[in-house]
Protein backbone atom coordinates (compact mmCIF):
# COMPACT_ATOMS: atom_id res chain seq x y z
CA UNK A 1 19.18 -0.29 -21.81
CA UNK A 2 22.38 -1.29 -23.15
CA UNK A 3 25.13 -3.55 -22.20
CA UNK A 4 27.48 -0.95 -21.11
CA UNK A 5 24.97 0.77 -18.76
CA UNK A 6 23.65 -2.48 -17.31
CA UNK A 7 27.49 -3.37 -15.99
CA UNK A 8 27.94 0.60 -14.95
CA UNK A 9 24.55 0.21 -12.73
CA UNK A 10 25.41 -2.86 -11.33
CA UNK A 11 29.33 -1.48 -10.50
CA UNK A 12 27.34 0.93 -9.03
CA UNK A 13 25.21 -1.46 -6.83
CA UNK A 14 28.02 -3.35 -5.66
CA UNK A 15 29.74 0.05 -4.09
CA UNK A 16 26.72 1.89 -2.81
CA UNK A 17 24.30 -0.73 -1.09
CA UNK A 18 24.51 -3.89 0.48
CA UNK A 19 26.16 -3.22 3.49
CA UNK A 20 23.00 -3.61 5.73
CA UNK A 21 21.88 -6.95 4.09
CA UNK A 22 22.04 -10.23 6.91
CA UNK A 23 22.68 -13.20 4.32
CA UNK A 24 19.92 -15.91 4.09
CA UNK A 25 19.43 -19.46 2.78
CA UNK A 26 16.94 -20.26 -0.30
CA UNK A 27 13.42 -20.22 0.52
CA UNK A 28 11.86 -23.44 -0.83
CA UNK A 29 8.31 -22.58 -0.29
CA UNK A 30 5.80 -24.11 2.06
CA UNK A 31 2.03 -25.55 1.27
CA UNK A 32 0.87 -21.69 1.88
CA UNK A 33 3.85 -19.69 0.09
CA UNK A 34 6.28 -19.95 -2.90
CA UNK A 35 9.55 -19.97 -3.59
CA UNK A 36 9.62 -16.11 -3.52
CA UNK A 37 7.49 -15.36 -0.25
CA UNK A 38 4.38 -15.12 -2.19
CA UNK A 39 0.99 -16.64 -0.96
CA UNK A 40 -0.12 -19.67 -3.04
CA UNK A 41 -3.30 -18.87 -4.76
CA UNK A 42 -6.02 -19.97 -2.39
CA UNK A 43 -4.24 -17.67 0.30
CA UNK A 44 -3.65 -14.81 -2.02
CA UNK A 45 -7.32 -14.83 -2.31
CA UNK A 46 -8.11 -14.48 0.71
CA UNK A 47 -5.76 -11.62 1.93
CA UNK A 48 -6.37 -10.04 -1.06
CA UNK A 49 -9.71 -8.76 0.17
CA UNK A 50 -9.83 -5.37 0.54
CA UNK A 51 -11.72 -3.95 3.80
CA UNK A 52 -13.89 -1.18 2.08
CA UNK A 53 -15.96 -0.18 4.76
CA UNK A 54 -13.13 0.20 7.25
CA UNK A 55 -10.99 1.99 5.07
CA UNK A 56 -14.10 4.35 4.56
CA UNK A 57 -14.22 5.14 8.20
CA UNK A 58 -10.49 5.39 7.95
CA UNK A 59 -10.26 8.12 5.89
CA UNK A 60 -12.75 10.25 7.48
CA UNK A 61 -10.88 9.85 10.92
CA UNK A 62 -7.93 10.88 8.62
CA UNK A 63 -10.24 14.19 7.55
CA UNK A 64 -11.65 14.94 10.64
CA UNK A 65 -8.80 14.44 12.86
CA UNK A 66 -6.60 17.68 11.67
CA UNK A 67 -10.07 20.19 12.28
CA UNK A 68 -10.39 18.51 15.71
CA UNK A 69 -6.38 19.41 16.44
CA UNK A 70 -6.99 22.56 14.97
CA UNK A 71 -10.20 23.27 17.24
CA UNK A 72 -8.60 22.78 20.31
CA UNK A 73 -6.09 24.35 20.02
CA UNK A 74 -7.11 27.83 18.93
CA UNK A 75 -9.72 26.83 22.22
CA UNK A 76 -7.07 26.49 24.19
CA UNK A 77 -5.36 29.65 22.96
CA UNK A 78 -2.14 29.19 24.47
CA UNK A 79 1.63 28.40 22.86
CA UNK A 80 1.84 24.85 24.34
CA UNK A 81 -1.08 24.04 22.77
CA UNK A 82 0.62 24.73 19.47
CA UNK A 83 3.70 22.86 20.54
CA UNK A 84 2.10 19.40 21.47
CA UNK A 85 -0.15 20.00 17.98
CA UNK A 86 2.58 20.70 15.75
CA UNK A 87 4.33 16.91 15.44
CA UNK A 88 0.42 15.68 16.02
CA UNK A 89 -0.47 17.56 12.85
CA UNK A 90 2.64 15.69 10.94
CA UNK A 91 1.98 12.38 11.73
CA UNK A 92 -1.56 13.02 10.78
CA UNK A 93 0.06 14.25 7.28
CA UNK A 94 1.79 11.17 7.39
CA UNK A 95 -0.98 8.95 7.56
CA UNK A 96 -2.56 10.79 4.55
CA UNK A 97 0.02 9.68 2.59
CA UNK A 98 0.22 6.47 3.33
CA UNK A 99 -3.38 6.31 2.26
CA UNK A 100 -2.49 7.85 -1.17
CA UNK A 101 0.20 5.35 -0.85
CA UNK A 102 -2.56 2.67 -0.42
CA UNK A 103 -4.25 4.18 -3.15
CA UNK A 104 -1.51 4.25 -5.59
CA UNK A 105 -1.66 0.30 -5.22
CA UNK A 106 -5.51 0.98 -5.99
CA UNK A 107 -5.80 -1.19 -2.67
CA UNK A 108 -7.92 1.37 -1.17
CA UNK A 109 -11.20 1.05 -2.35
CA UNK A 110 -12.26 -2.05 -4.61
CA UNK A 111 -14.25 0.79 -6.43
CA UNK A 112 -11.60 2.37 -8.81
CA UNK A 113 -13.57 5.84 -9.02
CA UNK A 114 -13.61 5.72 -5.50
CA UNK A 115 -9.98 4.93 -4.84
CA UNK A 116 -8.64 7.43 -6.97
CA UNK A 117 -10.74 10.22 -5.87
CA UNK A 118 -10.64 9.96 -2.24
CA UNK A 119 -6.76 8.32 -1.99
CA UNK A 120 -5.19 10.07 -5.19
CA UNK A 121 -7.37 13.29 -5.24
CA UNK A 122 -7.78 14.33 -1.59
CA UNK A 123 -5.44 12.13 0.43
CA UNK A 124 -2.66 13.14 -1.70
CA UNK A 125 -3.75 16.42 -2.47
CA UNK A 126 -4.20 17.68 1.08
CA UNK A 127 -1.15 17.53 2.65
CA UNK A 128 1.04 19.55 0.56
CA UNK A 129 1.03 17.57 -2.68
CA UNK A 130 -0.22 17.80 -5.54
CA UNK A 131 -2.92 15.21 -6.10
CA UNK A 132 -2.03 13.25 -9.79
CA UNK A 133 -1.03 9.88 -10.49
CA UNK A 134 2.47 10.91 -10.91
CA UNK A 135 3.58 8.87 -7.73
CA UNK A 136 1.60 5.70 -8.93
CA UNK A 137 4.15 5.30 -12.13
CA UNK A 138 7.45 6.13 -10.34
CA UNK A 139 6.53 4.30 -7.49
CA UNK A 140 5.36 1.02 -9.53
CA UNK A 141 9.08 1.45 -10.27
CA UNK A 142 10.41 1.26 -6.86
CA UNK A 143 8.46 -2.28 -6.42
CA UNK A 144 9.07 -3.61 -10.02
CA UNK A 145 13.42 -3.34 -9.31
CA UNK A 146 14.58 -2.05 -6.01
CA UNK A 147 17.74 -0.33 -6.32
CA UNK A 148 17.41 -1.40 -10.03
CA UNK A 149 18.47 1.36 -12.99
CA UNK A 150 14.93 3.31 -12.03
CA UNK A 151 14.24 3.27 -8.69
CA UNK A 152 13.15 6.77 -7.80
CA UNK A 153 14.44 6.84 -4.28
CA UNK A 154 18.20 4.56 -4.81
CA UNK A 155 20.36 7.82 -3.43
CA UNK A 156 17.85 7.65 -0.20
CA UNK A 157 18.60 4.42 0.44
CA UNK A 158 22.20 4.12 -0.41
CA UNK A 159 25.81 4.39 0.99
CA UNK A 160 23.99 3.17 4.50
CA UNK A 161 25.42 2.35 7.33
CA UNK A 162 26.81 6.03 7.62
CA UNK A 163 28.39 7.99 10.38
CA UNK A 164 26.22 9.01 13.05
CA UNK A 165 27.52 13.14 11.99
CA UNK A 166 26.26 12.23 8.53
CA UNK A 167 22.72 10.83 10.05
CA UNK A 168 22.61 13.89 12.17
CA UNK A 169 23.34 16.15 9.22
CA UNK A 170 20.32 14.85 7.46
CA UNK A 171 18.02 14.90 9.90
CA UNK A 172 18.67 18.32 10.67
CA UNK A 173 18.32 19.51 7.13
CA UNK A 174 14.75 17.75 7.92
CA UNK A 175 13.98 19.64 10.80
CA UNK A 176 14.73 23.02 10.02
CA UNK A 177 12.65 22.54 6.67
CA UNK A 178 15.76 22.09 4.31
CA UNK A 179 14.27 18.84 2.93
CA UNK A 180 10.97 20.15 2.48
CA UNK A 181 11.92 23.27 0.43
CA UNK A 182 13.51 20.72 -1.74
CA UNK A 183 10.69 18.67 -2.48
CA UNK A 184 7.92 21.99 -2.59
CA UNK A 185 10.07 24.45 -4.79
CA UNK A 186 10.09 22.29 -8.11
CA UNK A 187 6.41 21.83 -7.65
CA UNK A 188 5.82 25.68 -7.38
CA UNK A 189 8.36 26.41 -10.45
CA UNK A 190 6.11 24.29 -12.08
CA UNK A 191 3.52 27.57 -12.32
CA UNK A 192 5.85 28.84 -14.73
CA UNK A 193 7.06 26.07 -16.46
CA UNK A 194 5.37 24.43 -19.39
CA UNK A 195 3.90 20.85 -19.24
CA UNK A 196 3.96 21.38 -15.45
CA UNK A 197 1.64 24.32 -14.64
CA UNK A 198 -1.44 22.27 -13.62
CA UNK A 199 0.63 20.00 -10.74
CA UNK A 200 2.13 23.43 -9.26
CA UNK A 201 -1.75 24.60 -9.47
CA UNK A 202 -3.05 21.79 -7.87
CA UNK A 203 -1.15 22.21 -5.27
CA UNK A 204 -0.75 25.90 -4.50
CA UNK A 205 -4.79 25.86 -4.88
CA UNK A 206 -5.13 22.83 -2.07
CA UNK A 207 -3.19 25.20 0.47
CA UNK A 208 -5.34 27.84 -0.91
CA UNK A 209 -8.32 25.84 0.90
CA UNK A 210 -6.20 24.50 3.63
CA UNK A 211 -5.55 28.35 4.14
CA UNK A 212 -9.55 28.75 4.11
CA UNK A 213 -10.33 26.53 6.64
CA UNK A 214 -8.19 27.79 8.93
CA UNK A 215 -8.83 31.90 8.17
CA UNK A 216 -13.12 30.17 8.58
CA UNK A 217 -12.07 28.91 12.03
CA UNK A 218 -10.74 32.44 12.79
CA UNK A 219 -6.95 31.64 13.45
CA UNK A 220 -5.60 31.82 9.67
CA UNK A 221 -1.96 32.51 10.85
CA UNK A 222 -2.07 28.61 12.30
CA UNK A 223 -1.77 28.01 8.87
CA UNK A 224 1.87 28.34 8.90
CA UNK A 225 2.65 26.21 12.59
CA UNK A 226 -0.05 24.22 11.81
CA UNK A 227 -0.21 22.57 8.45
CA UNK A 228 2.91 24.25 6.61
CA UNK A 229 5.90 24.25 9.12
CA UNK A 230 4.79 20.57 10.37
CA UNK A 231 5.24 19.03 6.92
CA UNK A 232 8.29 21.30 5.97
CA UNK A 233 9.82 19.99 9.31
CA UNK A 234 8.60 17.05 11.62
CA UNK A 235 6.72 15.60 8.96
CA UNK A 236 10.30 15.17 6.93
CA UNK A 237 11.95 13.96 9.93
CA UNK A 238 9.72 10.99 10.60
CA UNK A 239 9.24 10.17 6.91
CA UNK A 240 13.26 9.91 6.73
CA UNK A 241 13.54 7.51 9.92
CA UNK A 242 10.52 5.11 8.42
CA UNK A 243 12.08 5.07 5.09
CA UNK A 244 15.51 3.88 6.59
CA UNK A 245 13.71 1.04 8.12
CA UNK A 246 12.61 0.05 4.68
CA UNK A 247 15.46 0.18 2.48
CA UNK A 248 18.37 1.65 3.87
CA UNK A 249 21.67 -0.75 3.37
CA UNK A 250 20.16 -3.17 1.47
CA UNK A 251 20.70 -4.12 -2.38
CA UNK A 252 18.90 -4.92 -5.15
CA UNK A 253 18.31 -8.73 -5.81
CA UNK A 254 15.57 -11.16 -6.44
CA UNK A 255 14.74 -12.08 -3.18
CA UNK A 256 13.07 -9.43 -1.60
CA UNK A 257 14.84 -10.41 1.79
CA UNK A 258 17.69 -8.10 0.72
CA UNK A 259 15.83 -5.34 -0.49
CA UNK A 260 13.43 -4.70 2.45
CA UNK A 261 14.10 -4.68 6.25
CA UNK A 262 11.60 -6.36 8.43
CA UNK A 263 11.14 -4.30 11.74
CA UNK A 264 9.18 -5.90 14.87
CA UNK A 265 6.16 -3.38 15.16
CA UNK A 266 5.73 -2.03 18.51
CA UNK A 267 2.75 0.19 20.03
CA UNK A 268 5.55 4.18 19.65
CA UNK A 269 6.24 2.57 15.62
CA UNK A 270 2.60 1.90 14.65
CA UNK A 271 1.49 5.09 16.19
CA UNK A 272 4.11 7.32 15.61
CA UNK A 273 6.31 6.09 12.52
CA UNK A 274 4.73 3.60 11.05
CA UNK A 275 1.08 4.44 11.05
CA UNK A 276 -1.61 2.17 9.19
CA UNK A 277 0.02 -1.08 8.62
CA UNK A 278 3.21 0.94 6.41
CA UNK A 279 5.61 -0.81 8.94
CA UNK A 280 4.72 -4.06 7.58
CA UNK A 281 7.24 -3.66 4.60
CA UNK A 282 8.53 -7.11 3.54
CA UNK A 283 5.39 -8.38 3.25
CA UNK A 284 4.15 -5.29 0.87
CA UNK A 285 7.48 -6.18 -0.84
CA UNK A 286 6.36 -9.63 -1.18
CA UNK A 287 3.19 -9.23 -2.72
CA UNK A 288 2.27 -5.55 -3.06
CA UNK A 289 -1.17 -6.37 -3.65
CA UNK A 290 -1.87 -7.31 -0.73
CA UNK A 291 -4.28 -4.53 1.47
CA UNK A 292 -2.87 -2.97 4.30
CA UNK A 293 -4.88 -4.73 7.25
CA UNK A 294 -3.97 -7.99 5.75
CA UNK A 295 -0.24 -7.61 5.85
CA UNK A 296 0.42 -8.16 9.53
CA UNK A 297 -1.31 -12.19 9.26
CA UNK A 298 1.34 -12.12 5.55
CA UNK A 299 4.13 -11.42 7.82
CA UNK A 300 2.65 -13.89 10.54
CA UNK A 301 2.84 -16.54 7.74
CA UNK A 302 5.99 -15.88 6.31
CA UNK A 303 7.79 -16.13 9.73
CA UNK A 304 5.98 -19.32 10.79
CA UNK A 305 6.56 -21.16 7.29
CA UNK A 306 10.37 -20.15 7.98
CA UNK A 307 10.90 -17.22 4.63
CA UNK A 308 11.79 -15.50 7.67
CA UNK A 309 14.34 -16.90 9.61
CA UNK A 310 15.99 -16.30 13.00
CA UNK A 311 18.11 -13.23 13.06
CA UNK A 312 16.76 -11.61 10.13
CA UNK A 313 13.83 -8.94 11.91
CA UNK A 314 15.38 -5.58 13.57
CA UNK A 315 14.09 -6.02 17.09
CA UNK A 316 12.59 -2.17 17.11
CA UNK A 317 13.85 0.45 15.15
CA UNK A 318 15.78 1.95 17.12
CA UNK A 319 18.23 -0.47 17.06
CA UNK A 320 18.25 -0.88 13.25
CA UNK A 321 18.72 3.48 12.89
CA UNK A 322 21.18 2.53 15.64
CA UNK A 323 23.10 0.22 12.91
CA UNK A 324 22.36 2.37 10.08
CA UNK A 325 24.24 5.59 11.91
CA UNK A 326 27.43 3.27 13.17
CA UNK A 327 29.48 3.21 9.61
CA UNK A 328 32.94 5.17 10.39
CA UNK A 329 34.25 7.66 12.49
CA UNK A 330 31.32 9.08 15.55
């Protein structure tokens, strides 16, 4: 990278993020953290573990759970059924890809074979992706510089707090599937472009046995309100609203108190938003090996030992997409 680009990415730092950031004092470190948040070795050790057997049952909840929506509601048979299924059906496609996510960090599984297959492979093969490792290296990315010259997501977090007609404007582009078509159409181009036929094959031939399963349990139309439309809509919706309590405002920087929001969890978040530990983002931002389950006693830690101070955690997130939709005119 040279000179001249460095300064034109940093100009472009100081205009577009940063306005979200609640200044805070040097960390000094404590006899269980560092300087930088991180856990001193004999703690890193231990939440470094990595709960095999429970992630195990974990993902076959995560399998099972979509045939038992599907089930009862073609037993049911009746159009409410499909209307309290479809946002259950995205939030279960959300928690699929947080376990890809989980995977990507090979934090899944201690067994590498294992991790890839079941969190790369299926996890993130199922939902309406397509199943490679492609996320792993742009994603390493995101946690080697936020906001730096390569982060894959800097225009999604960016330019925040906006007007509250803006934030409206993008979550209805999310829920009436504008977002989604976005994401799905350069994968399906990718059939007939070369170098990136096999990605837009793995992924038209997933839905091809998503498709199957539902035509096997006799109602192959719920294909489209229950596994397309969901992800093309809802699913984009609640994806948006977690990722602004991640990133949005903040700046790139050293300490990863600017980069990351810390949200207090509550029972809606974890269920709804912020399924499987993902809500527990400053302390993945902290140390990003650390497994899932072990990131709520990390963010225990770093509050007690005072990396955390007073004033710094969003409350719920409501009020912090409150904050992030109150930038000019209503």
């Amino acid at each position: 990278m040279t000179v001249t680009a460095a300064s034109d990415h940093d100009q472009i730092v100081a205009q577009m993020t940063g306005a979200m950031v609640t200044p805070v004092s040097p960390f000094s470190g404590s006899d269980r953290l560092r300087a930088d948040g991180r856990p001193l070795p004999a703690l890193r050790d231990e939440l470094r573990v990595i709960a095999n057997s429970r992630n195990g049952l974990t993902c076959a909840v995560a399998l099972i759970a979509p045939i038992l929506v599907l089930w009862t509601t073609a037993s049911v048979g009746s159009w409410w059924a499909i209307v309290i299924a479809f946002p259950v059906m995205a939030t279960l496609q959300l928690r699929m890809y947080i376990l890809h996510h989980e995977a990507a960090h090979r934090l899944l599984f201690s067994n590498r074979r294992l991790n890839d297959v079941i969190g790369i492979s299926i996890m993130g093969w199922l939902p309406v992706g397509t199943g490679n490792h492609a996320y792993r290296r742009v994603h390493t990315a995101h946690h080697k510089d936020e906001f730096g010259p390569k982060e894959p997501d800097f225009l999604l977090y960016s330019l925040y707090p906006i007007t509250r007609r803006s934030f409206a404007r993008k979550l209805r582009r999310d829920a009436t599937g504008v977002s989604g078509w976005r994401i799905i159409r350069p994968r399906l181009k990718g059939l007939v472009t070369s170098g990136r036929r096999l990605a837009g094959a793995r992924l038209v031939g997933m839905q091809a046995v998503v498709f199957a399963g539902f035509a096997i349990a006799g109602v192959p139309w719920l294909f489209l309100f229950l596994w397309l439309l969901p992800y093309l809509t809802w699913y984009q919706v609640i994806n948006r609203l977690r990722s602004i309590g991640e990133h949005a405002g903040m700046t790139r920087g050293a300490d990863r108190r600017v980069t990351t929001h810390i949200v207090r969890p509550t029972l809606a978040s974890r269920i709804f938003i912020a399924p499987l530990y993902v809500g527990y983002h400053l302390p993945h931002h902290v140390d990003s090996g650390i497994p899932m389950r072990n990131l709520p006693k990390l963010q225990q830690i770093l509050i007690e030992d005072g990396y955390v101070p007073d004033g710094l955690m969003w409350q719920s997130y409501t009020a912090l997409w409150r904050s992030a939709a109150s930038g000019g005119a209503r």
